[in-house]
C-alpha atoms as a PDB file:
ATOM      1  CA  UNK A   1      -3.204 -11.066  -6.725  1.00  0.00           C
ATOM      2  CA  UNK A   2      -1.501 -10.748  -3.341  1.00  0.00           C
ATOM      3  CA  UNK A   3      -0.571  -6.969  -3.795  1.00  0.00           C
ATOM      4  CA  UNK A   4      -4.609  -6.350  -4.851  1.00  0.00           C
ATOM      5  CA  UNK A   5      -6.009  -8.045  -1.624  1.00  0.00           C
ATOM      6  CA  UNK A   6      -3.002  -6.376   0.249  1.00  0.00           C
ATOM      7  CA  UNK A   7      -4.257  -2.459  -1.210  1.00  0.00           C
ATOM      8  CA  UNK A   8      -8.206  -3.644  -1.203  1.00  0.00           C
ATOM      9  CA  UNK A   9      -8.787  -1.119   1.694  1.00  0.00           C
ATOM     10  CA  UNK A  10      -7.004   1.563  -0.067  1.00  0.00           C
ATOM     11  CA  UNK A  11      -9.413   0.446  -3.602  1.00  0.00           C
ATOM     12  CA  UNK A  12     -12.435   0.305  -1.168  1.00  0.00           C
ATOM     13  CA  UNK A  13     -11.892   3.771   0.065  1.00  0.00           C
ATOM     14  CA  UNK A  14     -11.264   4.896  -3.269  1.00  0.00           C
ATOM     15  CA  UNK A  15     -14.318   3.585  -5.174  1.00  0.00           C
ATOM     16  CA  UNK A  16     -16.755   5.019  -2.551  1.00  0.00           C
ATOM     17  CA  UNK A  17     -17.718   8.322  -3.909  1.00  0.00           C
ATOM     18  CA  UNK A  18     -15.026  10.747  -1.917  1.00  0.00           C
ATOM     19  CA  UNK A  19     -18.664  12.907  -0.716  1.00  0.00           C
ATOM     20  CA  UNK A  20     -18.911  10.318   1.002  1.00  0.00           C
ATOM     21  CA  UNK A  21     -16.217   9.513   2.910  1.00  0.00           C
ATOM     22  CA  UNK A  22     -17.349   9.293   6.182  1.00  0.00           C
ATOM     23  CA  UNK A  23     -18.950   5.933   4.813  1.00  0.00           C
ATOM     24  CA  UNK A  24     -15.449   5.002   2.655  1.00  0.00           C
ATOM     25  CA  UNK A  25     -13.172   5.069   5.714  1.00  0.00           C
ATOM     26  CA  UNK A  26     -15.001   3.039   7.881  1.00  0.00           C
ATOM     27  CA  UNK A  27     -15.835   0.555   5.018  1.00  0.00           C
ATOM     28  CA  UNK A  28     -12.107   0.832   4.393  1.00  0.00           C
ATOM     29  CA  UNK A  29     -11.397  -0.116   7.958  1.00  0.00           C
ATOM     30  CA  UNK A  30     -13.992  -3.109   8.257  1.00  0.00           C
ATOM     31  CA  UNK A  31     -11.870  -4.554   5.228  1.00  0.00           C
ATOM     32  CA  UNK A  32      -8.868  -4.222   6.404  1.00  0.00           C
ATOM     33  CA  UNK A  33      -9.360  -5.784   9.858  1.00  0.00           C
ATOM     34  CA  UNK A  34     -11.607  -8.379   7.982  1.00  0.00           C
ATOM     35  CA  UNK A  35      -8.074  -9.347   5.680  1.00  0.00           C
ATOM     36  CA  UNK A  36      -5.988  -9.442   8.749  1.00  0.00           C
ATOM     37  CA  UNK A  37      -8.711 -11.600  10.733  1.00  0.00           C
ATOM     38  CA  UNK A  38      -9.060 -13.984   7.337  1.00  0.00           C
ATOM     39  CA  UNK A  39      -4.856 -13.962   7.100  1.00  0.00           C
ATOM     40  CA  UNK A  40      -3.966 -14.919  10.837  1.00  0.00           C
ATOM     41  CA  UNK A  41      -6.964 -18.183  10.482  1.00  0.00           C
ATOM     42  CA  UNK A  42      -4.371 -18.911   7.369  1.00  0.00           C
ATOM     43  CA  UNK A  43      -1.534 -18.756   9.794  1.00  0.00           C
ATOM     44  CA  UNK A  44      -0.138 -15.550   8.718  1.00  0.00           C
ATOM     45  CA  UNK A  45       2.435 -13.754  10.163  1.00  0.00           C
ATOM     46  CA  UNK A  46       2.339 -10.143  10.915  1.00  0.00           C
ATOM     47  CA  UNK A  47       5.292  -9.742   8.578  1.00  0.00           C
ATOM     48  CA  UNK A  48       3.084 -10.565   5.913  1.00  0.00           C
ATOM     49  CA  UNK A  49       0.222  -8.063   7.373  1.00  0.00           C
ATOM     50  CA  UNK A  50       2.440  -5.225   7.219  1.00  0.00           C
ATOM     51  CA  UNK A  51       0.372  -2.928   4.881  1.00  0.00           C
ATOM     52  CA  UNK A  52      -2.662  -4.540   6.344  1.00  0.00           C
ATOM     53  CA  UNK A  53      -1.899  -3.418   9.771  1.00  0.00           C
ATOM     54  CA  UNK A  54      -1.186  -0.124   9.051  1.00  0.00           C
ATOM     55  CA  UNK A  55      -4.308   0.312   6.764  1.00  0.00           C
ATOM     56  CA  UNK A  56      -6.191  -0.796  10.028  1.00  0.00           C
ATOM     57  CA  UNK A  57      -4.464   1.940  12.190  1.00  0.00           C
ATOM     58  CA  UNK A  58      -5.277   4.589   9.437  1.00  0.00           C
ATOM     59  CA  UNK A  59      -8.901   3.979   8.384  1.00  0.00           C
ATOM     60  CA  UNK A  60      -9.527   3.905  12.158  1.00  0.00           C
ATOM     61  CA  UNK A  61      -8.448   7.148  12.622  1.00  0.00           C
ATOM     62  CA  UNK A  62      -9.607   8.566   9.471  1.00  0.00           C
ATOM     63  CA  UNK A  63     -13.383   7.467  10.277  1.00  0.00           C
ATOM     64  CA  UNK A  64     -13.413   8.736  13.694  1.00  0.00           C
ATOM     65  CA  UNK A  65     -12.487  12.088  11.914  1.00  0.00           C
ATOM     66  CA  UNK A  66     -14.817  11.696   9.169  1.00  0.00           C
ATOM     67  CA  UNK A  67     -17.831  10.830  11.304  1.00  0.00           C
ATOM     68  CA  UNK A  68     -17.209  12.989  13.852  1.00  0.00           C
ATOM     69  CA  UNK A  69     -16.820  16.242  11.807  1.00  0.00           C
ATOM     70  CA  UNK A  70     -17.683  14.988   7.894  1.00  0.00           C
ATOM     71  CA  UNK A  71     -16.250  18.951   6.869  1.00  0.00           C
ATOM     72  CA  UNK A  72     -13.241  18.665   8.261  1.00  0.00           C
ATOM     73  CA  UNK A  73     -10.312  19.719   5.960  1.00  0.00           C
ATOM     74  CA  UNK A  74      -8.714  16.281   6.403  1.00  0.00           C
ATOM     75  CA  UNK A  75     -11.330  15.375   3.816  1.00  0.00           C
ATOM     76  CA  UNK A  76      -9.611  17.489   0.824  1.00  0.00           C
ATOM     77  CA  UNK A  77      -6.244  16.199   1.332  1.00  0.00           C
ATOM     78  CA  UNK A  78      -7.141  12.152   2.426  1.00  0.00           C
ATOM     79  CA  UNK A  79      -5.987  10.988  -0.379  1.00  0.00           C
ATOM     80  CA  UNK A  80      -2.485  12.783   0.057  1.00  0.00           C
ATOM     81  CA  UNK A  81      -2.514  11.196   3.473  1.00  0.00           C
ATOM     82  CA  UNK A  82      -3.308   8.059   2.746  1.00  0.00           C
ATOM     83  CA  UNK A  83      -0.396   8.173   0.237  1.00  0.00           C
ATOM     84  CA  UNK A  84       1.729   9.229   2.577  1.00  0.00           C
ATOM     85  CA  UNK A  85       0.646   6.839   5.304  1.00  0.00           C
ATOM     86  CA  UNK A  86       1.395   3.920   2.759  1.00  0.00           C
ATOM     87  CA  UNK A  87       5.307   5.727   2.323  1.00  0.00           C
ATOM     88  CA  UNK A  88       5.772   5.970   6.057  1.00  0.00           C
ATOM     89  CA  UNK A  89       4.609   2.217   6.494  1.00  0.00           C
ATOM     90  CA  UNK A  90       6.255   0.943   3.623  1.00  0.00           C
ATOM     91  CA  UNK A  91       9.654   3.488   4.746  1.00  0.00           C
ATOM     92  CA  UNK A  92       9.357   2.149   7.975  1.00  0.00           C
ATOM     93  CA  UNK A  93       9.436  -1.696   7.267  1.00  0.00           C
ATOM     94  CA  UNK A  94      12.668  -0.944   5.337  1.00  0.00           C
ATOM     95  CA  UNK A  95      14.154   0.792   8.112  1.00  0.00           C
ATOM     96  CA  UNK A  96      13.310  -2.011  10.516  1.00  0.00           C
ATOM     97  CA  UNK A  97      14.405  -4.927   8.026  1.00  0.00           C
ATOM     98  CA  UNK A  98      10.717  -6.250   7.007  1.00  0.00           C
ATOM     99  CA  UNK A  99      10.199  -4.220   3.542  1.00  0.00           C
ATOM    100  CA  UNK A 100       6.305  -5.355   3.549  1.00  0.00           C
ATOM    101  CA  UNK A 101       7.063  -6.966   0.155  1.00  0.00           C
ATOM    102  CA  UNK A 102       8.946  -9.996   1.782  1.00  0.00           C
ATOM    103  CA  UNK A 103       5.606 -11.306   3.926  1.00  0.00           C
ATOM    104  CA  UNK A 104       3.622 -10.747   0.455  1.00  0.00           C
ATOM    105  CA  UNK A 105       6.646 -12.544  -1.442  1.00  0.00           C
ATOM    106  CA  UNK A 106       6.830 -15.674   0.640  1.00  0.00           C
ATOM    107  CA  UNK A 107       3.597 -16.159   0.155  1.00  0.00           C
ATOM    108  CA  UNK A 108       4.586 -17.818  -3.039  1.00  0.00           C
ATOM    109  CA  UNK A 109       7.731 -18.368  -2.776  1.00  0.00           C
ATOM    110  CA  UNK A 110       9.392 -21.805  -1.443  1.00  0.00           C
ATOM    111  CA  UNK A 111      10.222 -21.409   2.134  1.00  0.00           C
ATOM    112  CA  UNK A 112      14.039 -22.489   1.023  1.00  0.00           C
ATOM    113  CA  UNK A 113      14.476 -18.942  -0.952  1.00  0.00           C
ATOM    114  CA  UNK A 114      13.321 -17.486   2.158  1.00  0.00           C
ATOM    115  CA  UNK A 115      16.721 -16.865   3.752  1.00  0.00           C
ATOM    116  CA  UNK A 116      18.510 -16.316   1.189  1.00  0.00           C
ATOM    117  CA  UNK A 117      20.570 -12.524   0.256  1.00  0.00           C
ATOM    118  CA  UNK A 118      19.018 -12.267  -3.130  1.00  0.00           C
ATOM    119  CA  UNK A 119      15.462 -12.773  -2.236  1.00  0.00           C
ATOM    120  CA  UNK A 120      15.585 -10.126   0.535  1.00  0.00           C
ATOM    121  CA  UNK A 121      17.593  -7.571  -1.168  1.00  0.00           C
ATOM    122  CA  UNK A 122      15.084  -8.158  -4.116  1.00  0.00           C
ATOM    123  CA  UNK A 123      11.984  -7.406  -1.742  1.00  0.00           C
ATOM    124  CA  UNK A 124      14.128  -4.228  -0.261  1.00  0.00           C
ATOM    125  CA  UNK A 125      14.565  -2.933  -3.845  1.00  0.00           C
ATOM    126  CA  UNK A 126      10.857  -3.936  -4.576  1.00  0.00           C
ATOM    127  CA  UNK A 127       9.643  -1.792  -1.183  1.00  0.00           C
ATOM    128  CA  UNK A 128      12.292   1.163  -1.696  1.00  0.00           C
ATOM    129  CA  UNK A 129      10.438   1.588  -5.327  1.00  0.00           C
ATOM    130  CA  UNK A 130       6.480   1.587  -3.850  1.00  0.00           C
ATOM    131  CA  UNK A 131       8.079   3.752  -0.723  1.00  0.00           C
ATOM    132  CA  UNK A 132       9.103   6.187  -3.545  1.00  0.00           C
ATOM    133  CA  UNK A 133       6.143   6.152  -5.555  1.00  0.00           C
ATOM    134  CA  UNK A 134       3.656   5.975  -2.450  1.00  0.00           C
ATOM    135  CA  UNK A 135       6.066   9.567  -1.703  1.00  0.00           C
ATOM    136  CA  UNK A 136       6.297  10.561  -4.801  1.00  0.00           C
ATOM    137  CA  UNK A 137       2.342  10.423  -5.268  1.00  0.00           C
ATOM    138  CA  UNK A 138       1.591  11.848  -1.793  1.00  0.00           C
ATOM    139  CA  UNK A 139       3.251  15.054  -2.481  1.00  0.00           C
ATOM    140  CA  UNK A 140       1.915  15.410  -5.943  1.00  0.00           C
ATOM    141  CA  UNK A 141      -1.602  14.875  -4.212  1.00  0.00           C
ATOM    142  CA  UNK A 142      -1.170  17.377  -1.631  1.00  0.00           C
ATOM    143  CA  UNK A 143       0.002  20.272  -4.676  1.00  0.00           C
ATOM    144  CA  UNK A 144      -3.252  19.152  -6.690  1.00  0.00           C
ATOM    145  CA  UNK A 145      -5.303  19.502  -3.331  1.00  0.00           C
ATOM    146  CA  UNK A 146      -3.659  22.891  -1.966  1.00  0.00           C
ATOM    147  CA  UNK A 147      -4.624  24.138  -5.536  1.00  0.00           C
ATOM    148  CA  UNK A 148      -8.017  23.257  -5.130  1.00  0.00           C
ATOM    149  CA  UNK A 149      -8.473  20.553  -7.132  1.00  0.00           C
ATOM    150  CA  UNK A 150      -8.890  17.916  -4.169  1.00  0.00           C
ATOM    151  CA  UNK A 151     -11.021  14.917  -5.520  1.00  0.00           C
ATOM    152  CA  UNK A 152     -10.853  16.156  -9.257  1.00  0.00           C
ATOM    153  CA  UNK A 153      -9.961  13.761 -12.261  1.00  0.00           C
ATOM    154  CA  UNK A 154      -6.258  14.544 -12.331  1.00  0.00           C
ATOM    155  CA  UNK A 155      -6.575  13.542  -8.887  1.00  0.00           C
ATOM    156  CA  UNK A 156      -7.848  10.512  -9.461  1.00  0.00           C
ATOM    157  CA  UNK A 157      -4.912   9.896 -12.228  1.00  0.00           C
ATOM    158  CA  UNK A 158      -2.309  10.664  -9.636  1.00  0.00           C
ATOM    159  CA  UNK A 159      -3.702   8.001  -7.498  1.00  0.00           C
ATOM    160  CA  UNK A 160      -3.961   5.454  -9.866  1.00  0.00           C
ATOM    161  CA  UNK A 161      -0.737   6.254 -11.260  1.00  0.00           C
ATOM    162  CA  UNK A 162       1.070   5.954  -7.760  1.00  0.00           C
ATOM    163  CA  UNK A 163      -0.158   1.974  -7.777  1.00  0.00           C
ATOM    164  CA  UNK A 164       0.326   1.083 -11.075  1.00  0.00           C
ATOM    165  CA  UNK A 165       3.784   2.150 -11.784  1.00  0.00           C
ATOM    166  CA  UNK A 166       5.022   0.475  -8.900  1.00  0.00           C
ATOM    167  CA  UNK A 167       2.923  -2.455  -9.695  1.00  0.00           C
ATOM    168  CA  UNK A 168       4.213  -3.094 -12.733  1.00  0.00           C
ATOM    169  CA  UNK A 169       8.009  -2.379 -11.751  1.00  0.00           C
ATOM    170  CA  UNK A 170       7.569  -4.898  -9.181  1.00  0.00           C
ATOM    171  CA  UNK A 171       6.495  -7.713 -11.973  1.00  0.00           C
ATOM    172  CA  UNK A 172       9.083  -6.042 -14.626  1.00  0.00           C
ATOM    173  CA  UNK A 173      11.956  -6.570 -11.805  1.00  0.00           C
ATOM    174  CA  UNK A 174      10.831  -9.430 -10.519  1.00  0.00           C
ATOM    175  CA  UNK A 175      10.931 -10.922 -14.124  1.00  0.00           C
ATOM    176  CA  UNK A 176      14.524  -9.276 -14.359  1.00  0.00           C
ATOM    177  CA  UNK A 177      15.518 -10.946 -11.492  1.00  0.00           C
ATOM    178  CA  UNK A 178      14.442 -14.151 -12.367  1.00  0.00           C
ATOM    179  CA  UNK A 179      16.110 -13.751 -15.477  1.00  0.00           C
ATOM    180  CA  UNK A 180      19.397 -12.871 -14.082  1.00  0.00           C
ATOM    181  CA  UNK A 181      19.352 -16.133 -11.610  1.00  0.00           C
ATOM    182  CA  UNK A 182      18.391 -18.334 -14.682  1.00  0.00           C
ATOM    183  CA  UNK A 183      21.391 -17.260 -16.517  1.00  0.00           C
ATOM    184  CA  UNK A 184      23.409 -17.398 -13.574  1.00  0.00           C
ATOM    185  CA  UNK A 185      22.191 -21.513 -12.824  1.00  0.00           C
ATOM    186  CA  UNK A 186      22.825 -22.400 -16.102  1.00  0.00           C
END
């Protein structure tokens, strides 16, 4: 559930019919700042606001595009760049030594594991594999747009396909990973 709340601006954005985006963005924005307002009154840490954060930054400039010129041709490749804005974020937090997975992790994690080499290596893996796929998806995104088939079903596909798969290799090696330290323990 944490990954859904963490992406709801990004599923916000998406829903809203992409004719209207200069409605979806800010909406996407509001709910973004809205998570990170209702996270911090939880006493979260801005290592666990990562994605958040950077979903803030984005929708805020993506709005002030889209309602200050709703033809611009940022509108037919958006959804390449917000792909791409999730790799840099996610690319970034590796390079810095916060892959955005850990804040979401210790969310349910004991605080004990927190420290410990397998837990953040697993998170690292976890964020190299959405930093590929958010990659991965924005360039597939921006072929499908140049050709002209910008907010098209395939489109749509590509998108859903570049949260999904990384989705469900985070659960799979999560799962694979708890495996491995239960046969280890024992």
């Amino acid at each position: 559930m944490s990954y859904l709340r963490t992406f709801l601006p990004w599923i916000v954005f998406a829903v809203i019919p992409s004719g209207d985006w200069q409605w979806g963005a800010p909406a996407a924005f509001v709910v973004a700042a809205a998570l990170i307002v209702q996270e911090k009154r939880k006493g979260a840490g801005f290592d666990a606001l990562i994605i958040e954060t950077g979903s803030a930054v984005f929708f805020a400039a993506l709005a002030a595009v889209a309602l200050t010129d709703p033809h611009s041709g940022v509108h037919d490749y958006a959804a390449a760049l917000s792909s791409g804005t999730l790799a840099v974020i996610a690319g970034v937090s590796l390079a810095v030594g916060r892959p955005f997975t850990l804040g979401i992790a210790k969310r349910t994690t004991p605080r004990e594991l927190w420290g410990l080499r397998p837990f953040v290596r697993t998170n690292v893996v976890i964020t190299a594999g959405w930093t590929a796929a958010f990659a991965l998806t924005a360039v597939v995104l921006a072929l499908v747009e140049h050709a002209g088939h910008a907010h098209s079903t395939p489109a749509t596909l590509v998108q859903i396909a570049g949260f999904v798969v990384p989705m469900l290799f985070t659960v799979r090696y999560v799962a694979h990973v708890q495996a491995k330290a239960g046969q280890v323990a024992r």
